[in-house]
Protein backbone atom coordinates (compact mmCIF):
# COMPACT_ATOMS: atom_id res chain seq x y z
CA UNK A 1 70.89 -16.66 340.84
CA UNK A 2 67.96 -18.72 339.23
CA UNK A 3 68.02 -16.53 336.52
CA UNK A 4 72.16 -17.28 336.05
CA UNK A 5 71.32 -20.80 336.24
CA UNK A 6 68.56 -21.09 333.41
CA UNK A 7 71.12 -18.71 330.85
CA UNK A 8 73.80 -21.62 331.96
CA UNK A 9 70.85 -24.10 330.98
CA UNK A 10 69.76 -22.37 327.57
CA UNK A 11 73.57 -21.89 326.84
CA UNK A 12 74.35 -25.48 327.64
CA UNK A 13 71.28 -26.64 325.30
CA UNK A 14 72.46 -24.28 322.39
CA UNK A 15 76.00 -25.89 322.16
CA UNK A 16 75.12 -28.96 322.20
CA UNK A 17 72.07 -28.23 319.42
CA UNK A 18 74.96 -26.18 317.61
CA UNK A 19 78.00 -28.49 317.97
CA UNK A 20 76.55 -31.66 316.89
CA UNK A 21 78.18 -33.15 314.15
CA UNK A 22 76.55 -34.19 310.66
CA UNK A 23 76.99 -37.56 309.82
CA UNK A 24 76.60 -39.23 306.26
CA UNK A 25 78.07 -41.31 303.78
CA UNK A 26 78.37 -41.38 299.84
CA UNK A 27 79.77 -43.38 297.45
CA UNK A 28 82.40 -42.54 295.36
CA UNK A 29 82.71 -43.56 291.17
CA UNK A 30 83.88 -40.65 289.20
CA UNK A 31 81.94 -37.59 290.03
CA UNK A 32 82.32 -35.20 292.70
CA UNK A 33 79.90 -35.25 295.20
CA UNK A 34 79.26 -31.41 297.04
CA UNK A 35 77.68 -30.70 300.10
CA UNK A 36 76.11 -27.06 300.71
CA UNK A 37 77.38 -25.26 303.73
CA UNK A 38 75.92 -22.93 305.44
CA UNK A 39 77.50 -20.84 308.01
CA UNK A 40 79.17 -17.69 309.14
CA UNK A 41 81.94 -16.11 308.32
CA UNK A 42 85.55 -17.01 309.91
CA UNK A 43 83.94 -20.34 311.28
CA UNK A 44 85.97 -23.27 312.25
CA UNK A 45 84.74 -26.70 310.65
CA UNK A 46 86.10 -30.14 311.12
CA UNK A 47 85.30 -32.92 308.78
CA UNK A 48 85.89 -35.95 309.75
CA UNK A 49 86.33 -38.57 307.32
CA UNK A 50 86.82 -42.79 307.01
CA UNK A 51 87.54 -44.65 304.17
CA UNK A 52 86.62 -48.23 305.08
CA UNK A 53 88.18 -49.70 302.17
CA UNK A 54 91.13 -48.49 302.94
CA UNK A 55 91.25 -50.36 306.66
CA UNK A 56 91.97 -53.80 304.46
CA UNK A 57 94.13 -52.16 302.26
CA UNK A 58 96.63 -50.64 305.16
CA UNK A 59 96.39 -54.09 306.96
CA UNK A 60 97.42 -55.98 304.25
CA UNK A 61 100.52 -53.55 303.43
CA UNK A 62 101.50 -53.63 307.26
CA UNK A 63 101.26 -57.43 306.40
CA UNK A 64 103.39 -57.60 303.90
CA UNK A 65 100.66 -59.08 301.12
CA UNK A 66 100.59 -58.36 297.51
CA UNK A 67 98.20 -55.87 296.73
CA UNK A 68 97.06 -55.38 293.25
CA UNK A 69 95.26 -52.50 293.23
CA UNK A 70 96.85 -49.14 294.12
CA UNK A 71 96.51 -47.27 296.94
CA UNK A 72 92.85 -45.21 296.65
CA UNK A 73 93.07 -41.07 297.55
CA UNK A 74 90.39 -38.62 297.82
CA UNK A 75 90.56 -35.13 297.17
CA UNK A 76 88.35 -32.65 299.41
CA UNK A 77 87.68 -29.18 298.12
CA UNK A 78 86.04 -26.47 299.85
CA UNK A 79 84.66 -23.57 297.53
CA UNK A 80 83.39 -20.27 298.20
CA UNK A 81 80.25 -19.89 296.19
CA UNK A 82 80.48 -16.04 296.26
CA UNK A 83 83.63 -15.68 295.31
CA UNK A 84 83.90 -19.06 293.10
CA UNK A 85 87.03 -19.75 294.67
CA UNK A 86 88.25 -22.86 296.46
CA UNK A 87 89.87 -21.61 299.76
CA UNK A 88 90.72 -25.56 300.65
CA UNK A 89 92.28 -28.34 298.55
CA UNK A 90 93.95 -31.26 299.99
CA UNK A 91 94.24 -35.28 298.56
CA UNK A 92 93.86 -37.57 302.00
CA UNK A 93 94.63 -41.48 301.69
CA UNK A 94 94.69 -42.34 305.20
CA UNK A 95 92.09 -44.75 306.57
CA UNK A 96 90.90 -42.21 308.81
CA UNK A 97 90.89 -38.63 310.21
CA UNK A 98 90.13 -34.99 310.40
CA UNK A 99 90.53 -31.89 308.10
CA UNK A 100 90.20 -28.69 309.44
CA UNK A 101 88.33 -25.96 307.23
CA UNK A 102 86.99 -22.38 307.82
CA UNK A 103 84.51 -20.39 306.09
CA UNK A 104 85.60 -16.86 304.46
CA UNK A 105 82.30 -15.30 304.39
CA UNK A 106 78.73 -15.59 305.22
CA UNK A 107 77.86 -16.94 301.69
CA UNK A 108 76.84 -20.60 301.35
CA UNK A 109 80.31 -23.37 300.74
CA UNK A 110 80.30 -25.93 298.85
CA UNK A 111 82.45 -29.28 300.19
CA UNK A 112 82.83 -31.28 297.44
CA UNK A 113 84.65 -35.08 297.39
CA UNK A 114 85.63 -36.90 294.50
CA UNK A 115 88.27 -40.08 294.07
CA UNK A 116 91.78 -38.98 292.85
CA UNK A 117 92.11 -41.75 290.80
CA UNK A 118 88.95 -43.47 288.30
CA UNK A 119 87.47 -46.40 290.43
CA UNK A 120 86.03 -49.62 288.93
CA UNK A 121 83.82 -50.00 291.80
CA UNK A 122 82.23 -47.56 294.38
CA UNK A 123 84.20 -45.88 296.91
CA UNK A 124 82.64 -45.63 300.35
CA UNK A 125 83.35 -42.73 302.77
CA UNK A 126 82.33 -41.70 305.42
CA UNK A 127 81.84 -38.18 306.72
CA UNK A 128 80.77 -36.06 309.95
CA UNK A 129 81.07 -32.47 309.78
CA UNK A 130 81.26 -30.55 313.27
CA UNK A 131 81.34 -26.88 314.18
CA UNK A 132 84.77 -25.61 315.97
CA UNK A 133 88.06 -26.74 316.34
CA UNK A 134 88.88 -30.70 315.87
CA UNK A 135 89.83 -32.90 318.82
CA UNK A 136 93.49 -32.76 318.11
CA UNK A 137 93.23 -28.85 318.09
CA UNK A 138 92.93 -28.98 321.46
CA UNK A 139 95.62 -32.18 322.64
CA UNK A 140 98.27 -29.92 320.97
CA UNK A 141 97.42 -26.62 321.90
CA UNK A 142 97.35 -28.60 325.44
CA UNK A 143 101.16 -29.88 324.44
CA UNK A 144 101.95 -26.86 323.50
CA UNK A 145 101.11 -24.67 326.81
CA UNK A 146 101.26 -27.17 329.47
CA UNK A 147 97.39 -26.99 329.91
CA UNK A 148 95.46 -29.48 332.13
CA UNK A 149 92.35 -30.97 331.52
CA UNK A 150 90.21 -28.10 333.39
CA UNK A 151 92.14 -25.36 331.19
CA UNK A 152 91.85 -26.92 327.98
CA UNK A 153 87.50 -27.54 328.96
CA UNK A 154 87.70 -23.83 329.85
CA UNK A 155 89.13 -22.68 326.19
CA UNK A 156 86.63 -25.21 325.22
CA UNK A 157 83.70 -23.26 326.25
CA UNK A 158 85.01 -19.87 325.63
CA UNK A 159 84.81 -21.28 321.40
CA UNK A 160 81.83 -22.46 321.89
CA UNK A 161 80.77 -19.16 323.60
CA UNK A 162 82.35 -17.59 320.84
CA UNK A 163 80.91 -19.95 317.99
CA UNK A 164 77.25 -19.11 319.61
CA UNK A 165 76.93 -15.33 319.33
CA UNK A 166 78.46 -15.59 316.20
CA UNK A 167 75.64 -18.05 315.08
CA UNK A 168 73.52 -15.46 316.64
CA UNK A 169 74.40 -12.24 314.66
CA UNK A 170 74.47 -14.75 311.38
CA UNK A 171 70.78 -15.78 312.02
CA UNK A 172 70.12 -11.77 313.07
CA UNK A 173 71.50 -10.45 309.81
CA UNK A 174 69.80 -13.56 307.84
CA UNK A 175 66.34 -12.67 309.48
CA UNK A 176 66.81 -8.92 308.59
CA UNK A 177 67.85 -9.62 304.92
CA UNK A 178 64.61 -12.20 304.84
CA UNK A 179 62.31 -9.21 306.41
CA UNK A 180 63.47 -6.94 303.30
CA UNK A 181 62.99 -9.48 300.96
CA UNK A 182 59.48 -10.42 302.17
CA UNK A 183 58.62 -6.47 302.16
CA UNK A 184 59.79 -6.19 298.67
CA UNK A 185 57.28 -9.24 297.37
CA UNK A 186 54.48 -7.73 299.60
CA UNK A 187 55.20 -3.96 297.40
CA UNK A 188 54.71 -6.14 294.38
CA UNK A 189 52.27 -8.12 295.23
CA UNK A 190 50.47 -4.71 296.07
CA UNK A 191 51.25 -2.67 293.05
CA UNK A 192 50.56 -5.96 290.55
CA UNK A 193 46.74 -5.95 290.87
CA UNK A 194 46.84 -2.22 290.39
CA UNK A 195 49.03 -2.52 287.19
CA UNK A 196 46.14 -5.27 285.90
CA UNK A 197 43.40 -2.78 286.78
CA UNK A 198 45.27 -0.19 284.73
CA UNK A 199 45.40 -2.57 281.40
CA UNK A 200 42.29 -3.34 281.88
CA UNK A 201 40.71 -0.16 281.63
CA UNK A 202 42.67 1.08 279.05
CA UNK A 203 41.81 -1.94 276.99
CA UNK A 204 38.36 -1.25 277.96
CA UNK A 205 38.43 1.80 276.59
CA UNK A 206 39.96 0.88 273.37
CA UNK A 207 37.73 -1.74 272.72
CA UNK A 208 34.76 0.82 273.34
CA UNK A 209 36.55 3.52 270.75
CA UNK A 210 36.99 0.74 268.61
CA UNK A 211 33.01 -0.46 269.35
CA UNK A 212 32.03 3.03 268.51
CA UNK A 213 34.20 3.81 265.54
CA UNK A 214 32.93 0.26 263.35
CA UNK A 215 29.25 1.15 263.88
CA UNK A 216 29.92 5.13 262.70
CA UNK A 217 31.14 3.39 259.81
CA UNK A 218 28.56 1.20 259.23
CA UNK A 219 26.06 4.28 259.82
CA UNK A 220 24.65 2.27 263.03
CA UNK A 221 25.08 5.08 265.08
């Protein structure tokens, strides 16, 4: 039972270390700006974004002022290094919210922002990027199946369960590929000193024929 109750404690620790979400800002001219991504295959990622600009913006609209300048967008892209492919496009001008993203293999992504339109000034946004499914994920699959709190915690865990021993095999097959790679430098760092001891005997013994053959010539020897 004690043992049950520290694998609870490590699991508990590990999903929290694991789900904890990423939180940055950048600002926004005319360039895309990428993050690198590094996860496993067939992983769920939210991304959470806020455009405080924006806030004003909708007010003002909802207010009924004039407003002058148009209505600022963003376009998120997520890209699949390997395969050079972007396997998520989508333009978001809301204030605030949440795109849901997931990775297609075990390569590094690349999330990359930039404004739809040419600003004059920076754009500011704001962006947290979490492991699993979003919070509204879960409020409509709830909808959806008539699920109680307790039911929709319980599919909660079984992701993060699931989101945990998939971390683990990605960190198991990244340590082995990091083994073979560090066994292939220690061959070469092996067979390199031999190689220079090799070159430098042979030059050795060219510079000795080539001793030996100037003072025949010279009738030295």
């Amino acid at each position: 039972k004690k043992m049950r109750q520290v694998f609870m404690l490590v699991l508990f620790l590990l999903s929290l270390f694991l789900g904890c979400s990423k939180g940055t800002f950048i600002l926004l001219v005319d360039k895309a700006e990428c993050f690198q991504i590094e996860e496993p295959g067939d992983t769920q990622l939210t991304v959470y974004y806020e455009i405080p600009s924006l806030e004003k913006l909708v007010s003002s609209e909802e207010q009924g002022a004039n407003v002058a300048s148009p209505r600022k967008a963003v376009k998120m892209s997520f890209i699949d290094r390997r395969s050079k492919k972007a396997v998520f496009s989508k333009t978001v001008a809301a204030h605030k919210g949440e795109v849901q993203l997931t990775t297609m293999s075990d390569s590094t992504h690349q999330l990359c922002i930039k404004p739809a339109q040419k600003q004059v000034s920076p754009l500011r946004i704001d962006i947290a990027i979490e492991r699993g499914q979003g919070d509204r994920y879960y409020d409509e699959l709830a909808a959806e199946n008539n699920m109680d709190k307790l039911q929709v915690e319980v599919v909660k865990l079984n992701d993060e369960l699931a989101e945990i021993l998939n971390e683990a095999d990605f960190m198991k097959d990244k340590e082995v590929r990091f083994h073979r790679k560090a066994e292939r430098i220690n061959k070469a760092a092996i067979w390199w000193p031999v190689l220079q001891i090799i070159i430098l005997i042979i030059t050795a013994v060219f510079q000795v024929a080539n001793l030996k053959s100037f003072f025949q010539s010279k009738n030295l020897y």
